[in-house]
Protein backbone atom coordinates (compact mmCIF):
# COMPACT_ATOMS: atom_id res chain seq x y z
CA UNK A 1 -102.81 38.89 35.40
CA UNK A 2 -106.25 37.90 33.89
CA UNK A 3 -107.65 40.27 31.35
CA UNK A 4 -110.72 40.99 30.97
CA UNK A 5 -113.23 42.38 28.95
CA UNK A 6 -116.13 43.90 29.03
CA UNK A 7 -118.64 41.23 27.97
CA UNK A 8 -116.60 39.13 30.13
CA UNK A 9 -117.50 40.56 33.13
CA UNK A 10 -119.86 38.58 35.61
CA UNK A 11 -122.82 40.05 37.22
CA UNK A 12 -120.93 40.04 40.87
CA UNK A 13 -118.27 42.35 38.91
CA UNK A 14 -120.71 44.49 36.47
CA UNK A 15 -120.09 47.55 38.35
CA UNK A 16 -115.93 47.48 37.53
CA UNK A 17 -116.10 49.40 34.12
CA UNK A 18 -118.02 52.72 36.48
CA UNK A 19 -115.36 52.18 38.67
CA UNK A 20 -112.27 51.73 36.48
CA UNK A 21 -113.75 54.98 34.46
CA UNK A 22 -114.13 57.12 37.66
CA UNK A 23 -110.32 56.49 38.04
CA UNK A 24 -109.45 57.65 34.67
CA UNK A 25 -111.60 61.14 35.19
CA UNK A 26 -109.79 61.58 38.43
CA UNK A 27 -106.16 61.16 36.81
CA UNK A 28 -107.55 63.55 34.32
CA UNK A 29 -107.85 66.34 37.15
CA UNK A 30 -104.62 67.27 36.70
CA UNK A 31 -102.80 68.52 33.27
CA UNK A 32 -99.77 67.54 33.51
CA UNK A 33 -97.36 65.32 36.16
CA UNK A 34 -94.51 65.34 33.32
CA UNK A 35 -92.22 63.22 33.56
CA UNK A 36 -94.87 60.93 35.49
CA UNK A 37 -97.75 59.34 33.85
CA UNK A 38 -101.23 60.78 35.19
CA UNK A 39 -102.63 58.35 37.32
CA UNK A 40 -106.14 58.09 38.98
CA UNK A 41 -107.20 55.42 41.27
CA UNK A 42 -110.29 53.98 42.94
CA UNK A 43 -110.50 51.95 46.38
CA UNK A 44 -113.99 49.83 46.76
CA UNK A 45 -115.30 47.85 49.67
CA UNK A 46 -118.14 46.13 50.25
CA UNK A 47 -119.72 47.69 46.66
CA UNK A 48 -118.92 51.37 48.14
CA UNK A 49 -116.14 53.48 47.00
CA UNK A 50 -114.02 54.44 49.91
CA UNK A 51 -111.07 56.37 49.08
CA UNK A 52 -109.69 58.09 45.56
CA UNK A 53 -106.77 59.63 44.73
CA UNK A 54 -104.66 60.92 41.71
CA UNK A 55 -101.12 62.01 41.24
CA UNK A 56 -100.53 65.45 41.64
CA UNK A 57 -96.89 66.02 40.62
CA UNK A 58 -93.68 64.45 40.75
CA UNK A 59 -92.36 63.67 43.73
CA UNK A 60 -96.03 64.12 45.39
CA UNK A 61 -97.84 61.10 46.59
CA UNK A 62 -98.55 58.98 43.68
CA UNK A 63 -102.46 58.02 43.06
CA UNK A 64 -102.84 54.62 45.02
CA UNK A 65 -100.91 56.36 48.37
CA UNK A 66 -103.24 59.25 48.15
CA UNK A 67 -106.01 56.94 47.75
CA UNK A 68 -105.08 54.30 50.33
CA UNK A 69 -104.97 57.13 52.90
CA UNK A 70 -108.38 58.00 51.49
CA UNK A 71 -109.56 54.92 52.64
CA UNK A 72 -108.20 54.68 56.26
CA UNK A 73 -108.79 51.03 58.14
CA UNK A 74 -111.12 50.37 55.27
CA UNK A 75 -108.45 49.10 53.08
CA UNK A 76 -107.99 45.86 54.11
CA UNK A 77 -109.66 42.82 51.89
CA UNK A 78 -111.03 45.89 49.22
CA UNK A 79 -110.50 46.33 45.26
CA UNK A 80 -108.05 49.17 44.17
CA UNK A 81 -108.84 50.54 40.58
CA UNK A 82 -105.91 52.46 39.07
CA UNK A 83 -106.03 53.76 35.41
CA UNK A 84 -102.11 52.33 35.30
CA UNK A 85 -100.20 49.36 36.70
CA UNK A 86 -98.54 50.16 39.72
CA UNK A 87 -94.98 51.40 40.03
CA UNK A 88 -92.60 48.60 41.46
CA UNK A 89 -89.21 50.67 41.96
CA UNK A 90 -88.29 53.26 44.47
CA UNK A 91 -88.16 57.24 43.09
CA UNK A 92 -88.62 59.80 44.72
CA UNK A 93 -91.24 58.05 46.41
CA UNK A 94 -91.86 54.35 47.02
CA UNK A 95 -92.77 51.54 45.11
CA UNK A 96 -97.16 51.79 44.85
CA UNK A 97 -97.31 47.84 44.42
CA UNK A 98 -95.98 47.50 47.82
CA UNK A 99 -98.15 50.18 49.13
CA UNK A 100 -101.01 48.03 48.19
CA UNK A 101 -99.85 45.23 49.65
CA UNK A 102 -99.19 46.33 53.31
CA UNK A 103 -102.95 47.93 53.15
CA UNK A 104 -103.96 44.14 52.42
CA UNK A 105 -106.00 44.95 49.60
CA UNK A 106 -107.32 41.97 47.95
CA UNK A 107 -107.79 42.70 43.90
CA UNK A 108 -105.59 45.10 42.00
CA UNK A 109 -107.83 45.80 38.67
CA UNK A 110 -106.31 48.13 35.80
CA UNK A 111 -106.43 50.05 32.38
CA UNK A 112 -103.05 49.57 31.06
CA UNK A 113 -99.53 48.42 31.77
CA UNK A 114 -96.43 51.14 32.76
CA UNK A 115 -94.40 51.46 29.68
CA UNK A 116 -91.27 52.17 31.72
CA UNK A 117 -88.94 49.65 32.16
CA UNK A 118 -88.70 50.10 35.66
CA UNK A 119 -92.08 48.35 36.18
CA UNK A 120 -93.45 47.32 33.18
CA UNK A 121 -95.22 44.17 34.73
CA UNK A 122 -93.23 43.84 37.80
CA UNK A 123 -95.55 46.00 39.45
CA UNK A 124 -98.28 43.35 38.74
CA UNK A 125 -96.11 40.34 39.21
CA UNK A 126 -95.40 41.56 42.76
CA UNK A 127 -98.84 42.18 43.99
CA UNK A 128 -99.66 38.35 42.28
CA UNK A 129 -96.37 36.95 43.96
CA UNK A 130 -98.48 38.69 47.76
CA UNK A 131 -101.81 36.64 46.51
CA UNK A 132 -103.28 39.50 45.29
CA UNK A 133 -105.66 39.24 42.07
CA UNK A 134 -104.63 41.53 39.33
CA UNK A 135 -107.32 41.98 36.11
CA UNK A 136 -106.84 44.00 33.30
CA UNK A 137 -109.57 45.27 31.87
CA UNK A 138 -108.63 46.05 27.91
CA UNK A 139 -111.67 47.93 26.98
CA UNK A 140 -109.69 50.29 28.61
CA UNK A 141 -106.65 50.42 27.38
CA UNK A 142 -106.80 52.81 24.62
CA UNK A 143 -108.54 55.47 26.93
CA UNK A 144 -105.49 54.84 29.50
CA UNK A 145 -102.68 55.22 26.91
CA UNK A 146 -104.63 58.16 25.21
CA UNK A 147 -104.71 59.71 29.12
CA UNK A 148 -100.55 59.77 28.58
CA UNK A 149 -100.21 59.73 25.23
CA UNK A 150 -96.60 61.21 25.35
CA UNK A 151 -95.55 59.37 28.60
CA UNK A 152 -96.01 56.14 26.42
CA UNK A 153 -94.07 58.00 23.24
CA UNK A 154 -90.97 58.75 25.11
CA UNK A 155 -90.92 55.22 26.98
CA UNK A 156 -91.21 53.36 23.62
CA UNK A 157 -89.71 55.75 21.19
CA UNK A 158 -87.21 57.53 22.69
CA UNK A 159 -89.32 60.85 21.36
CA UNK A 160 -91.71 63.24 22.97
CA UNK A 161 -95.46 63.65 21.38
CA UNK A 162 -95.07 66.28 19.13
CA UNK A 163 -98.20 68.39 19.00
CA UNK A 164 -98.05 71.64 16.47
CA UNK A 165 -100.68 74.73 17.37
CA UNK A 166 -101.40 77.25 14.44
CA UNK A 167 -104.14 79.77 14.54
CA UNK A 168 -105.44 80.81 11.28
CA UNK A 169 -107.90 82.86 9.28
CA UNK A 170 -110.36 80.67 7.08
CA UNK A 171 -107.91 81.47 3.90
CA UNK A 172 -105.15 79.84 6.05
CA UNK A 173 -103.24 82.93 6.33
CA UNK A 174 -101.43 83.77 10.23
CA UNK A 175 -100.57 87.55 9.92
CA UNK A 176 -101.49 90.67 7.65
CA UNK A 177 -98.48 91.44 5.08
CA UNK A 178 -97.92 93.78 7.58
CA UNK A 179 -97.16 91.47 10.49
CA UNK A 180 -100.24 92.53 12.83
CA UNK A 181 -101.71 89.19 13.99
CA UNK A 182 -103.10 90.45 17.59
CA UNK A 183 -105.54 88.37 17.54
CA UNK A 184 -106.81 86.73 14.75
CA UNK A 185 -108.72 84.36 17.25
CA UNK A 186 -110.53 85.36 20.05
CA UNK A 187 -110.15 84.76 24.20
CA UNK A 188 -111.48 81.43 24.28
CA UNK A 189 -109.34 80.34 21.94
CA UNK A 190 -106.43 81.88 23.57
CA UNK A 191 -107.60 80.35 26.80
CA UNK A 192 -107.45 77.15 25.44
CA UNK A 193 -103.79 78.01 24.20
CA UNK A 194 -102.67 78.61 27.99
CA UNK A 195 -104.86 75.06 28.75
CA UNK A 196 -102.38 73.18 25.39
CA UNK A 197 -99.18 75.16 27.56
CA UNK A 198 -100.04 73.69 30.89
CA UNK A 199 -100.92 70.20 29.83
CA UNK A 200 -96.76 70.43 27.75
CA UNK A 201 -93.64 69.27 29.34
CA UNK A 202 -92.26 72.06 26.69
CA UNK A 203 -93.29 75.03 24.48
CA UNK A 204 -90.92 75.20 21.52
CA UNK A 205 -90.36 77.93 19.46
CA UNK A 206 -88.24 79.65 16.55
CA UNK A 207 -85.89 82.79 16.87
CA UNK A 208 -87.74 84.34 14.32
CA UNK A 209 -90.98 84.66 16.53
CA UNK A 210 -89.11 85.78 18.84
CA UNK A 211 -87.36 88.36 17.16
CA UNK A 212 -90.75 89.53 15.41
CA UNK A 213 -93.36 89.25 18.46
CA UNK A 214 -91.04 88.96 21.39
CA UNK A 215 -93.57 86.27 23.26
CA UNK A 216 -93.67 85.55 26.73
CA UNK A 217 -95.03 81.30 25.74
CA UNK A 218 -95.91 81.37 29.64
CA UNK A 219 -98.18 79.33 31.51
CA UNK A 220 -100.91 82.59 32.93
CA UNK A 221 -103.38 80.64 35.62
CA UNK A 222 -105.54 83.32 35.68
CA UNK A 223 -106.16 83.22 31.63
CA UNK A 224 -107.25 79.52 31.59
CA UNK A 225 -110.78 80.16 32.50
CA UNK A 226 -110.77 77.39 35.09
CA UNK A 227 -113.33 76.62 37.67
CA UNK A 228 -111.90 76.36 41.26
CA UNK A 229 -111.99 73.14 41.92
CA UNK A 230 -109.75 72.51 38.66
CA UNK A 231 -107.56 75.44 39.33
CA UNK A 232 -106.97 73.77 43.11
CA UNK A 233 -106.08 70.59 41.81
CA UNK A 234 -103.06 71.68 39.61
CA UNK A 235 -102.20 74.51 41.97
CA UNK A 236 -98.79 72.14 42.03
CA UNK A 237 -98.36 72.80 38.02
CA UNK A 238 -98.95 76.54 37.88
CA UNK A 239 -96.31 76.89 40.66
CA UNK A 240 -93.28 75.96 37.87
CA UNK A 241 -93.82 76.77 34.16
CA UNK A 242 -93.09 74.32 31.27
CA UNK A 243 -89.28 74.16 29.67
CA UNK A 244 -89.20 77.03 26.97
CA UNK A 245 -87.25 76.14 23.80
CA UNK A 246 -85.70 78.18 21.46
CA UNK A 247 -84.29 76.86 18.08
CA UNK A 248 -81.90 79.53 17.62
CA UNK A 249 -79.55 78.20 15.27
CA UNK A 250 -76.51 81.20 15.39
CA UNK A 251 -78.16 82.42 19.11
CA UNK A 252 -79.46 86.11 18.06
CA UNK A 253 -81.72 86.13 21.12
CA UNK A 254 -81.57 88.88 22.78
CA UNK A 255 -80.97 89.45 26.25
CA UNK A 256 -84.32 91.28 26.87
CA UNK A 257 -86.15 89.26 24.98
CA UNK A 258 -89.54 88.05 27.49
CA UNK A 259 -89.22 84.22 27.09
CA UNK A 260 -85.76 84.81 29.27
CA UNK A 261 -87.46 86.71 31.68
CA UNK A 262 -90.28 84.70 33.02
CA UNK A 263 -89.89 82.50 35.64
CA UNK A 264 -88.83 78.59 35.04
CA UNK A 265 -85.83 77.16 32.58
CA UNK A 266 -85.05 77.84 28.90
CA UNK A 267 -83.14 76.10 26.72
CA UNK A 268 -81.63 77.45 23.81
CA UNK A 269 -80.55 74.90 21.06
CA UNK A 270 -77.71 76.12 17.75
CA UNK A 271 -75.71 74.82 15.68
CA UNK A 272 -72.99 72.84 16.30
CA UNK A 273 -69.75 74.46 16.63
CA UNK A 274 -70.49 77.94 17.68
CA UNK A 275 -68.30 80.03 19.66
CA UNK A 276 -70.84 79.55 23.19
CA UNK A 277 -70.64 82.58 25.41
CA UNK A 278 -73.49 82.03 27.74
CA UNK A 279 -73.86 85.90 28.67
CA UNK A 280 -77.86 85.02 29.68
CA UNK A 281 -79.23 84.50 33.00
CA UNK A 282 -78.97 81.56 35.08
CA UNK A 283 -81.95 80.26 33.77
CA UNK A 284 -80.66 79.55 30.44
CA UNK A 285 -78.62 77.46 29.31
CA UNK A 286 -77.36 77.10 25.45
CA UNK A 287 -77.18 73.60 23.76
CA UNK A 288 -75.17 72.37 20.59
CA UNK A 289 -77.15 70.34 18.40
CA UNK A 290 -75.87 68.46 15.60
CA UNK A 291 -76.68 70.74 12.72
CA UNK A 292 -78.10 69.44 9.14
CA UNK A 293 -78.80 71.45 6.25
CA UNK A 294 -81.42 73.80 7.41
CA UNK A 295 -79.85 74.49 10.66
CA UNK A 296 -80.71 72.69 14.33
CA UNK A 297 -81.56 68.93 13.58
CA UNK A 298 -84.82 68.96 14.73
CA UNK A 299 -84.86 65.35 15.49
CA UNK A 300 -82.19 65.52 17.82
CA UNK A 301 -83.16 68.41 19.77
CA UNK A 302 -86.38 66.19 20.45
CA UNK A 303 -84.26 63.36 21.62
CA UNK A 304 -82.30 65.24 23.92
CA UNK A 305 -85.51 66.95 25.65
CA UNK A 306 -86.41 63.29 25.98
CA UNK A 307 -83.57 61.66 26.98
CA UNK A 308 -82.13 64.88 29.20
CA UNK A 309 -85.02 66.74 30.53
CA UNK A 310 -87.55 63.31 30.31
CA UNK A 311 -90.25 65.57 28.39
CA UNK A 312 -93.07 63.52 27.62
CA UNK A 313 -95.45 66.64 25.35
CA UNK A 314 -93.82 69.36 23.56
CA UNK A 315 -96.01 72.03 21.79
CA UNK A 316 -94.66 74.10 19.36
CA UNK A 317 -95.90 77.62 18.88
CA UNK A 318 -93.59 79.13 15.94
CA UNK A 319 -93.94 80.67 12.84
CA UNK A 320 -94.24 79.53 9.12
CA UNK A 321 -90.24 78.64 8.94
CA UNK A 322 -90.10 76.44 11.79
CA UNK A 323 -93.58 75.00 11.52
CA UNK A 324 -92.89 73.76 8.14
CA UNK A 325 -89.72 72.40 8.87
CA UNK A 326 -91.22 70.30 11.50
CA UNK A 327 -93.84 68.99 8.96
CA UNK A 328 -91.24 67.99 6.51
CA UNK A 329 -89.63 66.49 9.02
CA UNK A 330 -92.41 64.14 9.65
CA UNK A 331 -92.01 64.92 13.38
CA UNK A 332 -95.64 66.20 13.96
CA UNK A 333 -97.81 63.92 15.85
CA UNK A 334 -100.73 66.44 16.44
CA UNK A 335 -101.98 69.51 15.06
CA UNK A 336 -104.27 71.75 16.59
CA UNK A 337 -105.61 74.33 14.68
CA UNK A 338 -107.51 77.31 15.58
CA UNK A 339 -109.75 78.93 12.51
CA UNK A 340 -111.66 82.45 12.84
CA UNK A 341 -114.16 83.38 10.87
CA UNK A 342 -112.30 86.13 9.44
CA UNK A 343 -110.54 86.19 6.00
CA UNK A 344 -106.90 88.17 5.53
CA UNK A 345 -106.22 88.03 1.74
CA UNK A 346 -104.01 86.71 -0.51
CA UNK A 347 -101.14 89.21 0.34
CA UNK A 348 -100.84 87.92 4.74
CA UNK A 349 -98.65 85.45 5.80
CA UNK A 350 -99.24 82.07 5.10
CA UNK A 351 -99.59 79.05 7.63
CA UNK A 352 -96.31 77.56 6.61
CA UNK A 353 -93.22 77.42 4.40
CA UNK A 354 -93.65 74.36 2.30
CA UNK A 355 -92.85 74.56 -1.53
CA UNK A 356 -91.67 71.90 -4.27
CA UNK A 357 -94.57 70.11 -4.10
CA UNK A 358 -94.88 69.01 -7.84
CA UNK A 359 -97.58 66.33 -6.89
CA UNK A 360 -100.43 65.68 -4.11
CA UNK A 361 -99.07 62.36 -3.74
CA UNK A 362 -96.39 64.63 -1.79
CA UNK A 363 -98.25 66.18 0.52
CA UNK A 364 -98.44 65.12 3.94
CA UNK A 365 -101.50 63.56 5.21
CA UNK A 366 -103.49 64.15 8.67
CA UNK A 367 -106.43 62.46 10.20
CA UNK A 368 -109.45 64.84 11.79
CA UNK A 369 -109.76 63.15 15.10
CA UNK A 370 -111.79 66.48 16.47
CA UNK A 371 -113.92 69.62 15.80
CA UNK A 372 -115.59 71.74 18.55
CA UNK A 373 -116.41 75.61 17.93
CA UNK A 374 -114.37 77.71 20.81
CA UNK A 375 -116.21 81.14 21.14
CA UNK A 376 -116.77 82.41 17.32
CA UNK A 377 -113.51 80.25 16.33
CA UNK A 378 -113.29 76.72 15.37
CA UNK A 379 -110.64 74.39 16.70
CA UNK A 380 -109.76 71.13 14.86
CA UNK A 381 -107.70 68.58 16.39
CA UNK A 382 -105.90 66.11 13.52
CA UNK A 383 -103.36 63.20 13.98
CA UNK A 384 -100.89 62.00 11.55
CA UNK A 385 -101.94 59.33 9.21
């Protein structure tokens, strides 16, 4: 494989970077393909793009097949652009690098290399043992692991990407003393919520939002404010839901409570050593985690949803308890953080439970990677430094 930069490029090959980012937008199409990476790709003959493609789901055609049959008989001798290496084994589909191959394309050029043991450069090294060129073109590399941020985390870690929503009033407060919190932000935000769900192998949460706002932590298609084209293209995704997770560490969920009762799995993780009657539906299923001092060890139950149920994203949507916990933890890869312009006093409930701080040199540290106003709220997106 020859890599490649930009100011590398020749003038006969100026036109690759277009083509190479066309094939990331179109992997972007689609939210989430957990526990697949989301792939786009690109077929070009003769300077003219004649087929495209993406991945759709698991166990749907993977991005070069779709694209390849894009392209019909115009395949043969072209240049396939695919935001990741081609897969080499056989799932529940077959191997894309010898897809390529029998449609006698000539050059294979792409983003980034697959992470997953499976393939991580056999893919290449069997389209360069066919004769075909492979380039990699670098410049893109950081846009094509950003694409799967959390694919790459659980093939090199062993851990999901963690990311942690909050919404909160400018003082940094979550609910009146009260407990009304409906809504501090307003629908765009919450749109944008449903859009974080969708694009999560898992929504985690704690019993104690469940026990004080009974939530439903559903994916809701018709909340997402999508156009039509983008609601088409993950029509796939909105047919399951992502895993729900409970951290419920002596299982007082109730039977009633909504997050059983919506369609798709839910996992319920407690403490080691309980006395596990399973009187829930078939949809849920109750998990023993090693325990540690404040309950569930957090650390394994992401492990497990890694290792067990190959989660890739997991967004956590709990209350001040759990939320801190996870910060403590130093588990939080992301936060996203909804403000409104609105301010609850000194008295509401506070974003998290965090306390013994007796110097800043304590305090954890984030990054602002993003801020964008959503409606009359402002959402900032920060990464762990």
């Amino acid at each position: 494989m020859k890599a490649l930069q930009n100011q590398q490029l020749n003038p006969a090959i100026l036109e690759w970077p277009v083509y190479m980012r066309k094939a990331l937008q179109l992997a972007g199409n689609v939210l989430c393909t957990t526990p697949n990476p989301r792939v786009g790709c690109i077929i070009v003959n003769n300077n003219s793009v004649v087929g495209e493609g993406w991945h759709i789901a698991a166990g749907q055609a993977h991005a070069e097949v779709m694209a390849l049959q894009s392209a019909g008989d115009l395949t043969q001798g072209a240049t396939a652009f695919v935001s990741l290496e081609p897969c080499a084994h056989r799932g529940r589909t077959g191997p894309c690098s010898q897809a390529l191959i029998k449609a006698g394309i000539a050059i294979v050029v792409v983003a980034g290399v697959d992470p997953d043991e499976r393939v991580a450069g056999q893919g290449i090294r069997d389209l360069e043992t066919a004769g075909i060129e492979v380039f990699h073109l670098t410049d893109f590399e950081p846009e094509a692991r950003d694409l799967n941020a959390g694919y790459f985390k659980r093939q090199e870690s062993g851990l999901p990407l963690v990311r942690l929503k909050l919404a909160m009033s400018l003082d940094g407060r979550t609910a009146l003393a009260n407990g009304e919190s409906k809504w501090i932000t307003g629908k765009e935000a919450r749109a944008d919520v449903q859009k974080l769900r969708a694009s999560s192998s898992a929504v985690i949460t704690g019993i104690n939002t469940v026990l004080s706002d009974d939530p439903a932590l559903n994916v809701r298609a018709n909340e997402l404010a999508l156009n039509e084209s983008e609601l088409m293209n993950n029509a796939e995704l909105f047919a399951s839901q992502p895993l729900r997770v409970i951290v419920d560490s002596q299982i007082r969920t109730h039977g009633t409570a909504k997050i059983l009762s919506e369609p798709g799995l839910v996992k319920i993780f407690c403490n080691e050593g309980m006395n596990v009657q399973n009187c829930f539906a078939k949809n849920v299923e109750i998990i023993q985690s090693i325990s540690d001092s404040r309950g569930v060890n957090l650390s394994f139950m992401l492990e497990y949803l890694a290792s067990k149920f190959t989660c890739n994203d997991v967004l956590i949507e709990a209350g001040p308890t759990l939320s801190g916990s996870f910060i403590r933890a130093g588990l939080v890869d992301e936060l996203v953080v909804y403000i409104a312009p609105k301010l609850l006093g000194s008295d509401a409930k506070p974003l998290f439970e965090i306390t013994g701080l007796e110097s800043l040199a304590e305090s954890t540290q984030f990054v602002i990677s993003e801020v964008t106003q959503i409606g009359t709220d402002i959402k900032a997106m920060l990464i762990r430094s």
